[in-house]
Protein backbone atom coordinates (compact mmCIF):
# COMPACT_ATOMS: atom_id res chain seq x y z
CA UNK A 1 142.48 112.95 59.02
CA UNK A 2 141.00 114.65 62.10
CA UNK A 3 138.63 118.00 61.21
CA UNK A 4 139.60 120.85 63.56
CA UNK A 5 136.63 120.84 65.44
CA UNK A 6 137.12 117.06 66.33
CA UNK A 7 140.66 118.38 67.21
CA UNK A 8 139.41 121.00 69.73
CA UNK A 9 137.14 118.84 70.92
CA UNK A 10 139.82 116.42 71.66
CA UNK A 11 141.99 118.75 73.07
CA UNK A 12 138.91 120.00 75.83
CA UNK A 13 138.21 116.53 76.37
CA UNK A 14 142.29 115.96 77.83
CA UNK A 15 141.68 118.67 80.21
CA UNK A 16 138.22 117.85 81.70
CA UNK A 17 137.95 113.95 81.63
CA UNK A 18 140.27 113.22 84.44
CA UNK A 19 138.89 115.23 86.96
CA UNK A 20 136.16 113.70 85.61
CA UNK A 21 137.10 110.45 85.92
CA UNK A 22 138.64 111.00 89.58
CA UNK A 23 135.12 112.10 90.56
CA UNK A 24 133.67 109.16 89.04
CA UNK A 25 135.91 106.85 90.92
CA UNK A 26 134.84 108.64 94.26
CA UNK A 27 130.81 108.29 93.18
CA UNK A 28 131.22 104.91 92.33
CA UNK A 29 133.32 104.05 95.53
CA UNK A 30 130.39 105.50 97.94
CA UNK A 31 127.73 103.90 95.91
CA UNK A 32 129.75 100.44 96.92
CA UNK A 33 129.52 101.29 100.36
CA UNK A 34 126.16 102.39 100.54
CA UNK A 35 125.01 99.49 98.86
CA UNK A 36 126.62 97.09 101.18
CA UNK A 37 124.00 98.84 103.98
CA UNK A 38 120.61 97.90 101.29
CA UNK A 39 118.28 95.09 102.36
CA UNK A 40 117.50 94.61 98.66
CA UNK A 41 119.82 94.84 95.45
CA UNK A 42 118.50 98.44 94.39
CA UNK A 43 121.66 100.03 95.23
CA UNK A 44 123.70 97.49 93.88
CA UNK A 45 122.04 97.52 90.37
CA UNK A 46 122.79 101.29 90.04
CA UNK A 47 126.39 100.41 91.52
CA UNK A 48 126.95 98.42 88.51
CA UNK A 49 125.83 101.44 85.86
CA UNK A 50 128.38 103.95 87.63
CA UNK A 51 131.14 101.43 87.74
CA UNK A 52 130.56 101.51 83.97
CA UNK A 53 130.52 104.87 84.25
CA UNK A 54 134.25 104.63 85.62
CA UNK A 55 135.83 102.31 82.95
CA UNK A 56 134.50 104.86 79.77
CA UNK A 57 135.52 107.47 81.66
CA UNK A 58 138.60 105.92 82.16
CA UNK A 59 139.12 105.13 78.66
CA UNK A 60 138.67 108.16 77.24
CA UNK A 61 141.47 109.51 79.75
CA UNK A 62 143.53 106.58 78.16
CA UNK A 63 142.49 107.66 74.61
CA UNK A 64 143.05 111.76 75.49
CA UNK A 65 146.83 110.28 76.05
CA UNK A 66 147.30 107.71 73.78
CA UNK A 67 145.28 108.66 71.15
CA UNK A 68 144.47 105.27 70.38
CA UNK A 69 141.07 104.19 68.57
CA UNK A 70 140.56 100.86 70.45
CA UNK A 71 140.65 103.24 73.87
CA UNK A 72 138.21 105.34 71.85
CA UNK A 73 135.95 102.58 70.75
CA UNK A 74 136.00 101.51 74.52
CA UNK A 75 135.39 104.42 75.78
CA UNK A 76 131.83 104.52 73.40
CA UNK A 77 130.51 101.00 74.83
CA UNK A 78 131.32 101.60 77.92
CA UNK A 79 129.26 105.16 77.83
CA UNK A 80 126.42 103.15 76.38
CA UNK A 81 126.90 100.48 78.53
CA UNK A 82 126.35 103.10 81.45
CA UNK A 83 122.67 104.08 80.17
CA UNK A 84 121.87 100.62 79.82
CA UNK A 85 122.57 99.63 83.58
CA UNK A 86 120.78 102.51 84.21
CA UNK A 87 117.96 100.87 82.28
CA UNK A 88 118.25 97.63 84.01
CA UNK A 89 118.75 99.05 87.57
CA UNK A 90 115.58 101.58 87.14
CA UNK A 91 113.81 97.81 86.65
CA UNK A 92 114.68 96.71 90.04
CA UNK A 93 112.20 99.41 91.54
CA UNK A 94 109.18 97.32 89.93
CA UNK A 95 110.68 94.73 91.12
CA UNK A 96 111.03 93.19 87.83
CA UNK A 97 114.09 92.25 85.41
CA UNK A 98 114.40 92.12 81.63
CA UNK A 99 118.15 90.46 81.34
CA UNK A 100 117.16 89.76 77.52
CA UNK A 101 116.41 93.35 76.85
CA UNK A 102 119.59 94.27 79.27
CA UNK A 103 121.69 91.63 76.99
CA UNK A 104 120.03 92.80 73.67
CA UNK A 105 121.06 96.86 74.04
CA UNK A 106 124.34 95.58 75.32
CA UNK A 107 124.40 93.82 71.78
CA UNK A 108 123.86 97.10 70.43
CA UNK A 109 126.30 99.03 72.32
CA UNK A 110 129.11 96.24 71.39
CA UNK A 111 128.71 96.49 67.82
CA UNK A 112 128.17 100.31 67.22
CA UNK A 113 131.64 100.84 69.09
CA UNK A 114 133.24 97.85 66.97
CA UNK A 115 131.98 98.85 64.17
CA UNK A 116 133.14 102.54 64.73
CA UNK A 117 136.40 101.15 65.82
CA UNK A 118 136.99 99.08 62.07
CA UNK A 119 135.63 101.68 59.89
CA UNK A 120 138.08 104.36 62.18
CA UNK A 121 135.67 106.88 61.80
CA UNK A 122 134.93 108.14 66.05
CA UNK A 123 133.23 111.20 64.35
CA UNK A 124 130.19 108.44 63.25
CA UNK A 125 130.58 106.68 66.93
CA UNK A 126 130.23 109.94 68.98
CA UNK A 127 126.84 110.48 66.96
CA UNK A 128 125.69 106.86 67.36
CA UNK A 129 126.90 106.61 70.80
CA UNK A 130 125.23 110.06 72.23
CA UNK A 131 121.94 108.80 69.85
CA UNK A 132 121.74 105.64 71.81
CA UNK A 133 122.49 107.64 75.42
CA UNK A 134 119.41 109.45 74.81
CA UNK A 135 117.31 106.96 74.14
CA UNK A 136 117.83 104.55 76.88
CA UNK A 137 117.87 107.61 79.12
CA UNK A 138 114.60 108.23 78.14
CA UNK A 139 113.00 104.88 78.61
CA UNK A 140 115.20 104.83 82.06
CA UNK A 141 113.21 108.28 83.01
CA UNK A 142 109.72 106.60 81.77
CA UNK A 143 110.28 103.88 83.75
CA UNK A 144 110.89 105.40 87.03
CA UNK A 145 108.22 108.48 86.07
CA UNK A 146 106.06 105.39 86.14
CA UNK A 147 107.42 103.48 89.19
CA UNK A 148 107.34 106.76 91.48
CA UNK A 149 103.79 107.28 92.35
CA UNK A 150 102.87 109.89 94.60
CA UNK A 151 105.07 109.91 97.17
CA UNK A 152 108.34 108.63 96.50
CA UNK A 153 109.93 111.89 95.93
CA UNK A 154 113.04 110.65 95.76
CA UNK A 155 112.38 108.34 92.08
CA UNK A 156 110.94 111.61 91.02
CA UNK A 157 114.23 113.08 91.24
CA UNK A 158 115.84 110.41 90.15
CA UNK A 159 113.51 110.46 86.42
CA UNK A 160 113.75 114.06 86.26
CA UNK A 161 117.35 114.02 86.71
CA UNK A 162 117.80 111.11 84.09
CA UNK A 163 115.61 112.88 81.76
CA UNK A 164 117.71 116.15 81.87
CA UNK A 165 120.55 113.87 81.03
CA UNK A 166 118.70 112.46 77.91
CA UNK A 167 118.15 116.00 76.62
CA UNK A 168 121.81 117.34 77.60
CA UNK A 169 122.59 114.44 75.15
CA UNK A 170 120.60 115.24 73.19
CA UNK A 171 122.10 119.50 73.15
CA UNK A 172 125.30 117.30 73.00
CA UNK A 173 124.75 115.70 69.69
CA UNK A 174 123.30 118.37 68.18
CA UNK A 175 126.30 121.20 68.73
CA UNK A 176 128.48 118.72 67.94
CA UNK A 177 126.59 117.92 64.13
CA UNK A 178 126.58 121.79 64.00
CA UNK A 179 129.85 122.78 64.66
CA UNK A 180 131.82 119.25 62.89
CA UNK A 181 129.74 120.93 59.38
CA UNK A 182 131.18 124.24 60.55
CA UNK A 183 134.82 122.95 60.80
CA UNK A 184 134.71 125.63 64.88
CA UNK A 185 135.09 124.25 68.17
CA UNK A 186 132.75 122.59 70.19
CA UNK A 187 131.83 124.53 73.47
CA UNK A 188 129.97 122.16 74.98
CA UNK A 189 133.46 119.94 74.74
CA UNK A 190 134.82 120.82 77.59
CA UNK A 191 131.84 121.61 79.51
CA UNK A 192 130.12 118.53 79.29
CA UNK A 193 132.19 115.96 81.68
CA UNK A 194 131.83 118.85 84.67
CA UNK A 195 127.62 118.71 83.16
CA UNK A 196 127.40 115.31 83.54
CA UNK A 197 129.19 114.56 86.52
CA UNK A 198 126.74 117.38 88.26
CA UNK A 199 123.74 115.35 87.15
CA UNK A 200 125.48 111.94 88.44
CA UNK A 201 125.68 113.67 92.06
CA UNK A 202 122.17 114.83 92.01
CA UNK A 203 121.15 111.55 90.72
CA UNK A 204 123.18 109.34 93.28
CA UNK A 205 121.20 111.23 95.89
CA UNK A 206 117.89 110.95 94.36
CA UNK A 207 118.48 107.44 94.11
CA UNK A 208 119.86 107.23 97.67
CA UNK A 209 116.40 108.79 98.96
CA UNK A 210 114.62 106.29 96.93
CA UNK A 211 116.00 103.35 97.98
CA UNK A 212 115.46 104.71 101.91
CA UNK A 213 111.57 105.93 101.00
CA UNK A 214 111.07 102.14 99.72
CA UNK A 215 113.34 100.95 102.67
CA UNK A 216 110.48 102.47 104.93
CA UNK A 217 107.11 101.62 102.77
CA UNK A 218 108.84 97.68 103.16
CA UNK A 219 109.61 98.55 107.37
CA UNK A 220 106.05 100.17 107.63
CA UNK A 221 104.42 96.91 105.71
CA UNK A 222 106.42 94.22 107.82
CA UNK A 223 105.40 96.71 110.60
CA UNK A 224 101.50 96.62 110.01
CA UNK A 225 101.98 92.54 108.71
CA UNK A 226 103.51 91.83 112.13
CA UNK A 227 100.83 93.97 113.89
CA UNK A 228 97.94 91.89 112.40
CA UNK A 229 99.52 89.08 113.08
CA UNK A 230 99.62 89.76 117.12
CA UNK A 231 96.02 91.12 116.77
CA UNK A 232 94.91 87.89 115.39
CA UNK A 233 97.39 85.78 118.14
CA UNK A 234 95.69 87.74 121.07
CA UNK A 235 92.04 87.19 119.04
CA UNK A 236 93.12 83.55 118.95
CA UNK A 237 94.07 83.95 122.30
CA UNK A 238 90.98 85.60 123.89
CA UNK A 239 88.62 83.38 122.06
CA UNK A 240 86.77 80.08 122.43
CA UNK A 241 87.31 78.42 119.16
CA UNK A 242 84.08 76.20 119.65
CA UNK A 243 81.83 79.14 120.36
CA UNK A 244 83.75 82.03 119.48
CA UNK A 245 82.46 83.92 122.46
CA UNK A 246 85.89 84.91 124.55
CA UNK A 247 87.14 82.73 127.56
CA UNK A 248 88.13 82.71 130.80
CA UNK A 249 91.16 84.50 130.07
CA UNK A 250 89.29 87.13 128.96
CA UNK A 251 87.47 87.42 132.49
CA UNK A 252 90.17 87.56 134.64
CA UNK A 253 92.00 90.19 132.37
CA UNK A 254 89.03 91.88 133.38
CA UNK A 255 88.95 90.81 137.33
CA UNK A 256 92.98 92.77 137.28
CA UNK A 257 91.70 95.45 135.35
CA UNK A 258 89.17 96.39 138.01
CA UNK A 259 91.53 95.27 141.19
CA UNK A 260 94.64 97.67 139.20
CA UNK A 261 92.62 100.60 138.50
CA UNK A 262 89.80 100.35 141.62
CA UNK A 263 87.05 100.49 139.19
CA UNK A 264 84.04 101.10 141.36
CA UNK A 265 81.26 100.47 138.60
CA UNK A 266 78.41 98.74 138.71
CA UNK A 267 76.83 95.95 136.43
CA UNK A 268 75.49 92.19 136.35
CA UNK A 269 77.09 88.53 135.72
CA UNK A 270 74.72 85.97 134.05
CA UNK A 271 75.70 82.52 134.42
CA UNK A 272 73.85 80.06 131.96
CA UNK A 273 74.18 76.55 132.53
CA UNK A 274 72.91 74.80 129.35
CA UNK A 275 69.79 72.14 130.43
CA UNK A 276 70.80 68.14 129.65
CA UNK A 277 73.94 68.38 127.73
CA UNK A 278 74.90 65.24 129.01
CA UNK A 279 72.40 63.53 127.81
CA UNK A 280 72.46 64.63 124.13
CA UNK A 281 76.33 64.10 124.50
CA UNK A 282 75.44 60.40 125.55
CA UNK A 283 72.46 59.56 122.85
CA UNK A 284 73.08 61.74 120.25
CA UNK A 285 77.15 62.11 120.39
CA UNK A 286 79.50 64.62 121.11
CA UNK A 287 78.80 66.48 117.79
CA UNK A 288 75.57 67.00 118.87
CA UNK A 289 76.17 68.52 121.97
CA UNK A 290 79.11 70.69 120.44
CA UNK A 291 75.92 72.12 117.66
CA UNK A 292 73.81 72.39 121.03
CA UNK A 293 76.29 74.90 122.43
CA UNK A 294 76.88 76.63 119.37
CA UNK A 295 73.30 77.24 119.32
CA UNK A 296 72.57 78.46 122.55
CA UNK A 297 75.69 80.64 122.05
CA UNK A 298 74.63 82.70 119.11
CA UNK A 299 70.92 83.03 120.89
CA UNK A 300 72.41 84.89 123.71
CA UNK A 301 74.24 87.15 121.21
CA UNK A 302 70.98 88.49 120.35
CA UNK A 303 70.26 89.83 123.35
CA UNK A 304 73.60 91.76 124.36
CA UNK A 305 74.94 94.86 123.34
CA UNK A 306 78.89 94.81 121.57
CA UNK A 307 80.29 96.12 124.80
CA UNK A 308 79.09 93.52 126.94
CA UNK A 309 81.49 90.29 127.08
CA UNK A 310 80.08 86.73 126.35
CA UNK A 311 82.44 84.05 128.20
CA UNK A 312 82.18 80.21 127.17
CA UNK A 313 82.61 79.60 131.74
CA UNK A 314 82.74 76.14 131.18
CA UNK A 315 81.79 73.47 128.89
CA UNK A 316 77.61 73.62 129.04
CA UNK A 317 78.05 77.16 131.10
CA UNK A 318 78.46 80.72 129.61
CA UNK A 319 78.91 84.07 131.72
CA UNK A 320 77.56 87.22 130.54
CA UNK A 321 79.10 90.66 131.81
CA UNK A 322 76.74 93.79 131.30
CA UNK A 323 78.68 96.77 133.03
CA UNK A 324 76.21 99.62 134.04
CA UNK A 325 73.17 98.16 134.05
CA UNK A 326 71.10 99.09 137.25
CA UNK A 327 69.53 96.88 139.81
CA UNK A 328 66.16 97.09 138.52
CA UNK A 329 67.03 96.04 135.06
CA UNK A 330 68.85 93.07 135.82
CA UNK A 331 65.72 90.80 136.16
CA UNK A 332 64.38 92.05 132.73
CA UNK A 333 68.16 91.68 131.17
CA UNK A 334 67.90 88.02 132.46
CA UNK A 335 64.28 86.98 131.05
CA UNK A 336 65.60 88.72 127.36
CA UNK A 337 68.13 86.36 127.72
CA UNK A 338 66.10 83.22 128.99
CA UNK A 339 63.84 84.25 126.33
CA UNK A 340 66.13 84.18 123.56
CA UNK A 341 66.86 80.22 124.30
CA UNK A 342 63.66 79.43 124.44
CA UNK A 343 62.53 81.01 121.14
CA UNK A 344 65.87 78.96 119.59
CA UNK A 345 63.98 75.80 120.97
CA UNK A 346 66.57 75.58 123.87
CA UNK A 347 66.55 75.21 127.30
CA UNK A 348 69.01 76.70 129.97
CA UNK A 349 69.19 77.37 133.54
CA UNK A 350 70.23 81.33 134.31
CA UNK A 351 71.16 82.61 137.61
CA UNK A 352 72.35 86.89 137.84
CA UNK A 353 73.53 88.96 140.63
CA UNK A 354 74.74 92.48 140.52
CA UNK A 355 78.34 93.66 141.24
CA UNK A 356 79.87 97.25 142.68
CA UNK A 357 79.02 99.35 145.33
CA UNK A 358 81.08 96.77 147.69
CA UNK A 359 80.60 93.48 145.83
CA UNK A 360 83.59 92.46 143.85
CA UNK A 361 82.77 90.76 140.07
CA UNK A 362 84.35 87.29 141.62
CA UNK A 363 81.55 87.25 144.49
CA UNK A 364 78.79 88.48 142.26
CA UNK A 365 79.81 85.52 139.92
CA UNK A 366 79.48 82.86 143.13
CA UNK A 367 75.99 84.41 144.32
CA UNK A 368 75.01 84.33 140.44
CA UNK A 369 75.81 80.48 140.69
CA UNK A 370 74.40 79.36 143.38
CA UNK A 371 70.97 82.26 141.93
CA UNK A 372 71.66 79.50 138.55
CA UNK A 373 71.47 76.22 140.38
CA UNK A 374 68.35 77.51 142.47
CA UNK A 375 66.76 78.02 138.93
CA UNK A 376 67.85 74.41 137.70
CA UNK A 377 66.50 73.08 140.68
CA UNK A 378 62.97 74.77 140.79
CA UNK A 379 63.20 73.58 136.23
CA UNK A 380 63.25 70.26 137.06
CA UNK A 381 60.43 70.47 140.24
CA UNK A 382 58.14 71.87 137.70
CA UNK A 383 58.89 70.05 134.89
CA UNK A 384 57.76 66.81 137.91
């Protein structure tokens, strides 16, 4: 026998839960869409909670007509069912899934509305059902309080609008213990569908802006990945791997540079050619004359600044570029340098010759050879 409050309650219900179930079909719809457009399965997972959303919805418009207690009972796992998508979906944003726990409050849901449905008592599965609502709710708001962070506004909305959902439950079950013991109508009956459909729209585009805010954080990663990556190709690129001083390439980047723009500075070129190579190459082997060259590379390091460019020229010959230095520092830039192999127990030949002021880089490079194999040559008359 129904009370009269349950009655009135009934009777609100059969003039508010179509229009609420028409709007849930539309929600759900869009949310299908949408999700077809989401590089991950955010969307989707949500999808799946307000599709839920449509078949209790649905069955209580069934029950408002029929009056049947199997629509009823369907009616209370699909509302529960609803929550616990929600649950499952608000997962997805850490990226993590608990289908056991999903499975388990499913479990739940199942036998609370079959169990209301044998002992025909909907009074007890509206207060079970609405008990369980607000607790998943409030795990589902926890969850994505948690997951936000700073500044995804959009799972902020998303948990404060879930959370307000877990209270209006909540306000829900509570009028509805007072005013059953008071044998009145509910007010909140036929309220509540227009309530909660309000917080679904507000929610849908919380969860919308989410799912673009992460959609950018991934774009801006794969962005700054893909960026490091061509910063490390051109490294790779620019660099002798031997030596790690830059190569050739690097020069005649530079040679353009100055031809494009009509740079008009001034500077030096060292050219270093490294003394005997061959002959460690052919007594001691080709690992030893690789450790030779690493050696004399890292003692010219010493003696240049990080704006002037190291080049492995050839394979015993390196190229220094010092832009701006004047004409009468160039001979004590070259003995620094000359001195710095010789205090690494290493011997090199070094010839320099200024550029600018009329002499292009490429010509200062040939005088500063032929300045290098004048050196080599007077090295070996003295060492006779």
């Amino acid at each position: 026998m129904e009370s009269r409050a349950w009655a009135i309650g009934r009777g609100a219900f059969e003039d508010s839960v179509p229009l609420y179930f028409a709007f849930s079909i539309v929600l759900s719809l869009i949310f299908v869409l949408v999700s077809r457009f989401d590089p991950g399965s955010r969307l989707r997972a949500w999808t799946h909670s307000f599709v839920a959303q449509v078949l209790g919805s649905g069955a209580l418009v069934t029950y408002g007509f029929t009056g049947r207690p199997g629509a009823l009972s369907f009616a209370f796992f699909f509302a529960m069912a609803n929550t616990v998508l929600l649950l499952d979906a608000a997962e997805t944003f850490k990226n993590t899934r608990h289908s056991r726990a999903t499975f388990g409050l499913l479990g739940i849901a199942g036998s609370v509305s079959i169990g209301a449905f044998l002992a025909g008592d909907a009074q007890a599965g509206i207060v079970l059902t609405l008990s369980f609502r607000a607790a998943v709710l409030a795990m589902a708001s926890w969850l994505l309080w948690r997951t936000a962070g700073v500044r995804l506004v959009g799972l902020r909305i998303s948990s404060y609008t879930i959370l307000v959902q877990a209270w209006f439950n909540v306000g829900c079950l509570l009028a509805f213990l007072f005013y059953s013991r008071q044998d009145a109508g509910i007010p909140l009956a036929g309220i509540a569908p227009f309530v909660f459909l309000l917080l679904d729209v507000v929610l849908a585009l919380g969860l919308v802006l989410a799912t673009t805010e992460r959609t950018r954080q991934a774009l801006a990663f794969a962005n700054s990945e893909l960026e490091a990556a061509r910063a490390q190709l051109e490294t790779l690129a620019d660099t002798d791997p031997l030596t790690g001083c830059f190569n050739r390439r690097v020069f005649r980047t530079l040679v353009e540079r100055r031809a494009q723009e009509g740079e008009a500075s001034v500077g030096a070129v060292f050219l270093i050619d490294i003394d005997n190579l061959k002959v460690v190459n052919d007594t001691d082997g080709h690992p030893a004359g690789d450790a030779l060259i690493r050696q004399v590379a890292e003692a010219v390091k010493t003696r240049v600044r990080p704006n002037e460019l190291v080049i492995r020229w050839g394979g015993d010959e390196f190229l220094v570029v010092i832009d701006g230095v004047a004409a009468e520092e160039i001979q004590g830039r070259r003995e620094a340098i000359g001195q710095a192999i010789e205090e690494a127990g290493l011997k090199a030949s070094i010839g320099a010759a200024p550029f600018g002021g009329g002499l292009e880089i490429l010509a200062a490079v040939e005088e500063a050879d032929r300045a290098m194999y004048a050196d080599k040559k007077r090295r070996k008359s003295s060492a006779a």
